[in-house]
Protein backbone atom coordinates (compact mmCIF):
# COMPACT_ATOMS: atom_id res chain seq x y z
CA UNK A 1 34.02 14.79 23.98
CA UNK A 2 30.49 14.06 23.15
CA UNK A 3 28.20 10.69 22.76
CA UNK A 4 28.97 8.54 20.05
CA UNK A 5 24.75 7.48 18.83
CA UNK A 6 24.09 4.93 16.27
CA UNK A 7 20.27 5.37 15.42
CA UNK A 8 18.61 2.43 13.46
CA UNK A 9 15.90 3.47 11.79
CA UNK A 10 15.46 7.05 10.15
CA UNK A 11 11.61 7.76 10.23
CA UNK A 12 9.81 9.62 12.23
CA UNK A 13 11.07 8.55 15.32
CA UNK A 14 14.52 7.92 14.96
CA UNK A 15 15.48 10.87 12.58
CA UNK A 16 13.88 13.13 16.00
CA UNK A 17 16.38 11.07 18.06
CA UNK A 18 18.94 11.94 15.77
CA UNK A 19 18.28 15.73 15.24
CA UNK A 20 18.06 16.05 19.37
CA UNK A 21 21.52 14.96 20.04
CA UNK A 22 22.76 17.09 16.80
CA UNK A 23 20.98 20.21 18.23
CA UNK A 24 21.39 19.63 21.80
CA UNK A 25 24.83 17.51 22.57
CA UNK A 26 28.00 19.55 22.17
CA UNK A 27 30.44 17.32 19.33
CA UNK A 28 28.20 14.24 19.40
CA UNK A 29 28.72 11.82 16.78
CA UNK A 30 25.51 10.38 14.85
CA UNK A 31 25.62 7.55 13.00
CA UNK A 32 22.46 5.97 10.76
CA UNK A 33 20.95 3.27 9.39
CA UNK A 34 17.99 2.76 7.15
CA UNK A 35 17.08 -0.11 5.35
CA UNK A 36 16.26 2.06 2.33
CA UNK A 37 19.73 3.96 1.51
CA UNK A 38 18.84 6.66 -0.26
CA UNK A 39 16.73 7.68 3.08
CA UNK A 40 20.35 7.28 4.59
CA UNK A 41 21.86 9.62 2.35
CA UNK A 42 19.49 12.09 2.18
CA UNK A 43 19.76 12.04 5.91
CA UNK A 44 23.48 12.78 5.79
CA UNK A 45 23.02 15.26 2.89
CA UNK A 46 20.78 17.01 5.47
CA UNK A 47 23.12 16.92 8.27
CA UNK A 48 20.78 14.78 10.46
CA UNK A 49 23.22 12.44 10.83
CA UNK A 50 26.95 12.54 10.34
CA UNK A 51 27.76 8.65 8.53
CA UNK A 52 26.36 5.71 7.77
CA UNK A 53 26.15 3.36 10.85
CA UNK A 54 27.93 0.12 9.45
CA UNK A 55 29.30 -2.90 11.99
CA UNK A 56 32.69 -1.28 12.06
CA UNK A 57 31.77 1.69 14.13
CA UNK A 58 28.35 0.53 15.71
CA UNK A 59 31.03 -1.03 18.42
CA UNK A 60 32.18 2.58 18.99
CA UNK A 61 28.75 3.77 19.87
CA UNK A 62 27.72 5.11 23.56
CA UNK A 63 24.37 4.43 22.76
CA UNK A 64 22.09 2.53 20.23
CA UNK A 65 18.25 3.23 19.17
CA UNK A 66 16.60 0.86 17.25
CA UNK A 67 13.96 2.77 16.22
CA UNK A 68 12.10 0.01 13.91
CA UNK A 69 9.42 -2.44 13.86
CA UNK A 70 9.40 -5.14 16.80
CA UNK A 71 10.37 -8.01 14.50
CA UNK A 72 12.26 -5.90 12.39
CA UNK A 73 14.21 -4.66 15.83
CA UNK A 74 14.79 -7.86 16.96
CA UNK A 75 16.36 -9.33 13.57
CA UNK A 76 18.64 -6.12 13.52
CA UNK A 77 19.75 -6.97 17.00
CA UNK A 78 20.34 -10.55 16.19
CA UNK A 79 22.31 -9.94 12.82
CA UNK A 80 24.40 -7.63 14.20
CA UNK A 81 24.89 -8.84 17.63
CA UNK A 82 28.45 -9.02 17.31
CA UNK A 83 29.23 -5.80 16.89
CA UNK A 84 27.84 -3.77 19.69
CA UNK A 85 29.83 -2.17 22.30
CA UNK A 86 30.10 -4.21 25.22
CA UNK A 87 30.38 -0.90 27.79
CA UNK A 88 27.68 0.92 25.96
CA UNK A 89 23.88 0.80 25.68
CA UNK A 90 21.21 -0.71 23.57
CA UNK A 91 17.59 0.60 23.63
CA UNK A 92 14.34 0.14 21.19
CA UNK A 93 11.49 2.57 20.73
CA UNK A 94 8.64 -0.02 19.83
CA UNK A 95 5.38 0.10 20.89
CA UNK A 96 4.99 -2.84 22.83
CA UNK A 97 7.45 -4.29 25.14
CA UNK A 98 6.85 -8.40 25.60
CA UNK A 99 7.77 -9.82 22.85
CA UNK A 100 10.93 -7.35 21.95
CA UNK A 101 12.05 -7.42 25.61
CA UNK A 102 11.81 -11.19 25.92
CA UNK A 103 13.95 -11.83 22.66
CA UNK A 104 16.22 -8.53 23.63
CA UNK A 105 17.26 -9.51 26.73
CA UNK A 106 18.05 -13.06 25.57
CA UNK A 107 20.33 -11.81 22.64
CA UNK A 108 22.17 -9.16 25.17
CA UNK A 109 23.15 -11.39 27.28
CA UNK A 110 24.13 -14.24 25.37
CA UNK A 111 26.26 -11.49 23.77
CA UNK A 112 27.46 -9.14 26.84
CA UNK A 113 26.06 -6.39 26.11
CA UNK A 114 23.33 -3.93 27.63
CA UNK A 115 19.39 -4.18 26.27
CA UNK A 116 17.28 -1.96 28.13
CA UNK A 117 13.36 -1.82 26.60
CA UNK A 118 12.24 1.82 26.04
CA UNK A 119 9.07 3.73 24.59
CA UNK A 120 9.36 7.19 23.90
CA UNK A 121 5.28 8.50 24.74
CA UNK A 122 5.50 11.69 22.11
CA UNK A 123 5.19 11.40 18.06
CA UNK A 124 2.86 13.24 15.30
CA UNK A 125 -0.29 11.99 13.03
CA UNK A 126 2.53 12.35 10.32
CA UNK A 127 5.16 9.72 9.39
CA UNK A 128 8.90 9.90 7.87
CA UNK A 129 11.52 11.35 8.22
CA UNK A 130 10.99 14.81 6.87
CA UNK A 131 8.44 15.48 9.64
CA UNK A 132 11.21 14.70 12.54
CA UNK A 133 12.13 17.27 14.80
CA UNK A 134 14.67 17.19 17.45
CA UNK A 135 12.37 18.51 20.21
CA UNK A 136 10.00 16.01 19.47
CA UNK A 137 10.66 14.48 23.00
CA UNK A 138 11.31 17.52 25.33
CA UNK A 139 8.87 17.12 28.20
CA UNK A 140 7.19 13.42 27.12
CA UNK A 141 7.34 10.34 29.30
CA UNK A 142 9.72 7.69 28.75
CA UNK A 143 8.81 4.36 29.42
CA UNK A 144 11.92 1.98 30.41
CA UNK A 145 11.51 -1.97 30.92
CA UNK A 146 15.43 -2.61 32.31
CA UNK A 147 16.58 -6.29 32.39
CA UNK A 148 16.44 -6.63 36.11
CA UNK A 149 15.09 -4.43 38.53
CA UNK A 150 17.73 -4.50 41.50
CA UNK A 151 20.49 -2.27 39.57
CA UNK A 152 20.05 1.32 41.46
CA UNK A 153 22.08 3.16 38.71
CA UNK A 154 20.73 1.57 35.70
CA UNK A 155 17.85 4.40 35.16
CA UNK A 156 20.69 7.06 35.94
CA UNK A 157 22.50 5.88 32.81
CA UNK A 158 19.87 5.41 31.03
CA UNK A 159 18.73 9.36 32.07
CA UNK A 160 22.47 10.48 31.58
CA UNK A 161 22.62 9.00 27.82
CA UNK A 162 19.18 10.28 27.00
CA UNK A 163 19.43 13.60 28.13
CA UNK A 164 20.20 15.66 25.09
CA UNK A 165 16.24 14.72 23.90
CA UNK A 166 14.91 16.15 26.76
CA UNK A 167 12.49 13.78 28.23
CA UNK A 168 9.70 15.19 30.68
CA UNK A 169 9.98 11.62 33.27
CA UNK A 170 11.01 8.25 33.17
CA UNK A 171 8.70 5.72 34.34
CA UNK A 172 10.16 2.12 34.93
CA UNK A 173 7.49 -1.07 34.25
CA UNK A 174 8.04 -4.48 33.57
CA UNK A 175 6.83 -5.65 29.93
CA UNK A 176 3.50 -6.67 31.19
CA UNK A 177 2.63 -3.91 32.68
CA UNK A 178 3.16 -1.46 29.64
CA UNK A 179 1.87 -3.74 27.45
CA UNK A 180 -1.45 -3.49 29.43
CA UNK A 181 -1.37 -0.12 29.64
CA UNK A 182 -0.52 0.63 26.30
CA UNK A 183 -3.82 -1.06 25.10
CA UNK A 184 -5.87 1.65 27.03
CA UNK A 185 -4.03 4.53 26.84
CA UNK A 186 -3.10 4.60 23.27
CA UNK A 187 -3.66 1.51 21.24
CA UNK A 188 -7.49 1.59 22.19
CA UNK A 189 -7.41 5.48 21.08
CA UNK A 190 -5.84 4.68 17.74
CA UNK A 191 -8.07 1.66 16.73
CA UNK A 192 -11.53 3.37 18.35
CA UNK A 193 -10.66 7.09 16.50
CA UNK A 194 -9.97 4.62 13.20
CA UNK A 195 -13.34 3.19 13.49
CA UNK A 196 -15.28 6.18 14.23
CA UNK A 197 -14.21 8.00 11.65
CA UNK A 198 -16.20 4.94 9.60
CA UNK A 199 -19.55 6.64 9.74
CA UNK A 200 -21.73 7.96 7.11
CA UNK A 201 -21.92 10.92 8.82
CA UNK A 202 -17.96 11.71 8.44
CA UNK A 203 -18.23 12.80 4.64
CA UNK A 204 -20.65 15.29 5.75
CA UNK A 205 -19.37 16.87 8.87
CA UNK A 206 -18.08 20.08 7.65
CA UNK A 207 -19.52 23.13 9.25
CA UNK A 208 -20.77 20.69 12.29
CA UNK A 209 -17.90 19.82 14.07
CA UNK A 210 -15.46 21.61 16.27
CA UNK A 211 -12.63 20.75 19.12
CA UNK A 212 -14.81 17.21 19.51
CA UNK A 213 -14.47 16.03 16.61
CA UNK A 214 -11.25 16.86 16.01
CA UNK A 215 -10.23 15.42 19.50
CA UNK A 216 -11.66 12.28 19.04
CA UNK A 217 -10.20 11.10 15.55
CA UNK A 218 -6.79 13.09 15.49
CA UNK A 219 -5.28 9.76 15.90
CA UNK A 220 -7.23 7.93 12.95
CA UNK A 221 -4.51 8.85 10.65
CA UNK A 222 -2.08 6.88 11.40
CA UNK A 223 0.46 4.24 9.91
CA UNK A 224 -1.89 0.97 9.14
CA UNK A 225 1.58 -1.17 8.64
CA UNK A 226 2.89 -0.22 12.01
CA UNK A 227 -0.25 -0.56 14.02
CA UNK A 228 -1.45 -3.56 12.61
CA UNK A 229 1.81 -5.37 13.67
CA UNK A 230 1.25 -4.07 17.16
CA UNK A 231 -2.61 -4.53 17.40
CA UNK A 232 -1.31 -8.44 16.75
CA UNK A 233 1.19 -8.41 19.24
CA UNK A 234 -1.12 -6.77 21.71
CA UNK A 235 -4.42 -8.66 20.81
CA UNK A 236 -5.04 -10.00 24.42
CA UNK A 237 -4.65 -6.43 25.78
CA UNK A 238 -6.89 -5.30 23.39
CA UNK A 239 -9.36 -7.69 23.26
CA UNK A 240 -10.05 -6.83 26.61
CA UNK A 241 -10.26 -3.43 26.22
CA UNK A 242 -12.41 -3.76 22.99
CA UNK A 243 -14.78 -5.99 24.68
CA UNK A 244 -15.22 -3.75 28.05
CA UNK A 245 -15.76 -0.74 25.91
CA UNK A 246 -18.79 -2.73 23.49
CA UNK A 247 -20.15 -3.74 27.34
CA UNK A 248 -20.27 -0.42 28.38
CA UNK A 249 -21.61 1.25 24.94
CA UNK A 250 -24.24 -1.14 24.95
CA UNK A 251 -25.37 -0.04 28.58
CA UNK A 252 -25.56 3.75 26.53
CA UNK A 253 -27.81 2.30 23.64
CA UNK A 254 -30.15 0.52 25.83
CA UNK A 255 -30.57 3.67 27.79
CA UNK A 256 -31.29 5.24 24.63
CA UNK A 257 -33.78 2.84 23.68
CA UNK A 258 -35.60 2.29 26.75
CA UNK A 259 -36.04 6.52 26.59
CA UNK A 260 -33.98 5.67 29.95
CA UNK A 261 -33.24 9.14 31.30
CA UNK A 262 -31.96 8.43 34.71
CA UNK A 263 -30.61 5.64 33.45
CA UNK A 264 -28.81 7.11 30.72
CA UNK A 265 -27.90 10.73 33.11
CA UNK A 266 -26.38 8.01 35.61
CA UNK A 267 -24.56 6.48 33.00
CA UNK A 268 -22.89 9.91 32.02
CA UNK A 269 -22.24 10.83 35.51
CA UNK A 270 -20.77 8.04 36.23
CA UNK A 271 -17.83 8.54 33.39
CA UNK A 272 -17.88 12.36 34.48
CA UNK A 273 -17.04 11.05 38.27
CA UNK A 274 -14.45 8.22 36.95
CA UNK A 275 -13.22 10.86 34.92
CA UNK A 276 -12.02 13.60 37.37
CA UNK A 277 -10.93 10.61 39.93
CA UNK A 278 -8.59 9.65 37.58
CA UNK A 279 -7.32 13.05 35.58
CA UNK A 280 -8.70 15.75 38.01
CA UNK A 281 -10.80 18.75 36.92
């Protein structure tokens, strides 16, 4: 018998978690939900998933993904709270992990049932669900913020029920944590690609550029709805890391100015060094 999976939230995201356990879990069972129904629909017309996930047989899932916005993922959780299965699990995919983790955990276990905060690392420049695909996860980190830290087989199940997607690792972290590191690794890339892109120069740059360019604002198109809400929800994190990185570019331009070329080589070497230490050669 295979997993019964109730995925809330057909875009991008969760219409890839869908597909994975269609293509790669013997006789699963997936249920969806999206708040627009023809999306619904058109995903069971397509065979991503096999019914509508409705209160009568979200209780019958092994596993849920709420695959939505962070306020929109904690309302679902809270107007349906009644209806989950008490022996399965209930996971998120959101970007950031405080504020969804905080009200998640509260809800579970005024409601006894399993919340375990999770953020798949792996998605496209594209949006929707007609660019999901159900190896969209095979090899990419999972980040996992569990309840409580002193339950040895918690990750296990969470591995166990996630295995048909394929994940590359699991990492565990406490909300904090990723939420800090999120700001650097990928929020910082998102909102610093988005802003570079903002030069003069851009409309122009055909015939110029190469793997460079394209490296550094791959990210720029992205969904302005969804990041906003989790630039807000991040803004500390951020702010930091926005106000380090003007610090540091305005060592650069002073360099420049000054005709600084020690100065400026030093500066460069210095990133080269940092750099390798951190990612190797």
């Amino acid at each position: 018998m295979g997993l019964t999976v109730g995925i809330v939230g057909l875009g991008l995201i969760g219409a890839s978690f869908a597909k994975a356990y269609k293509e790669n879990e013997e006789n699963s069972v997936v249920y969806g939900w999206n708040r627009t129904k023809s999306v619904t629909q058109m995903a069971q017309m397509q065979h991503i998933i096999d019914g509508e996930l409705t209160d009568e047989n979200l209780g019958t899932c092994d596993i849920v993904i709420l695959s939505l916005y962070p306020e929109a993922t904690i309302n679902w959780m809270e107007e349906h709270k009644e209806h989950f299965n008490k022996e399965g699990l209930v996971i998120d995919a959101c970007g950031t992990k405080r504020l969804v983790c905080e009200k998640g955990f509260e809800i579970a276990k005024e409601n006894g049932f399993l919340f375990v905060g999770c953020h798949p690392m792996a998605g496209t420049k594209f949006s929707g669900m007609g660019h999901a695909r159900g190896d969209m996860y095979f090899g990419a980190p999972m980040v996992v913020v569990p309840p409580r830290f002193d339950d040895m087989f918690l990750l296990d199940r969470v591995k166990d029920l996630l295995s048909p997607c394929g994940f590359g690792s699991f990492h565990l972290s406490h909300a904090d944590e990723h939420d800090k590191m999120i700001a650097f690794t990928s929020q910082m890339a998102h909102l610093v690609s988005n802003a570079y892109i903002k030069s003069p120069s851009a409309r122009n740059h055909k015939g110029f550029s190469a793997g460079s360019y394209k490296d550094m604002t791959r990210v720029a198109w992205l969904n302005p709805t969804m990041w906003t809400q989790l630039f807000l929800e991040n803004k500390d994190n951020l702010i930091f890391e926005i106000d380090h990185l003007q610090e540091e570019l305005a060592k650069y331009r002073q360099a420049l100015v000054d005709d600084d070329f020690d100065g400026l080589r030093d500066l460069l070497d210095e990133g080269r060094k940092i750099k390798e230490e951190v990612d190797g050669i």
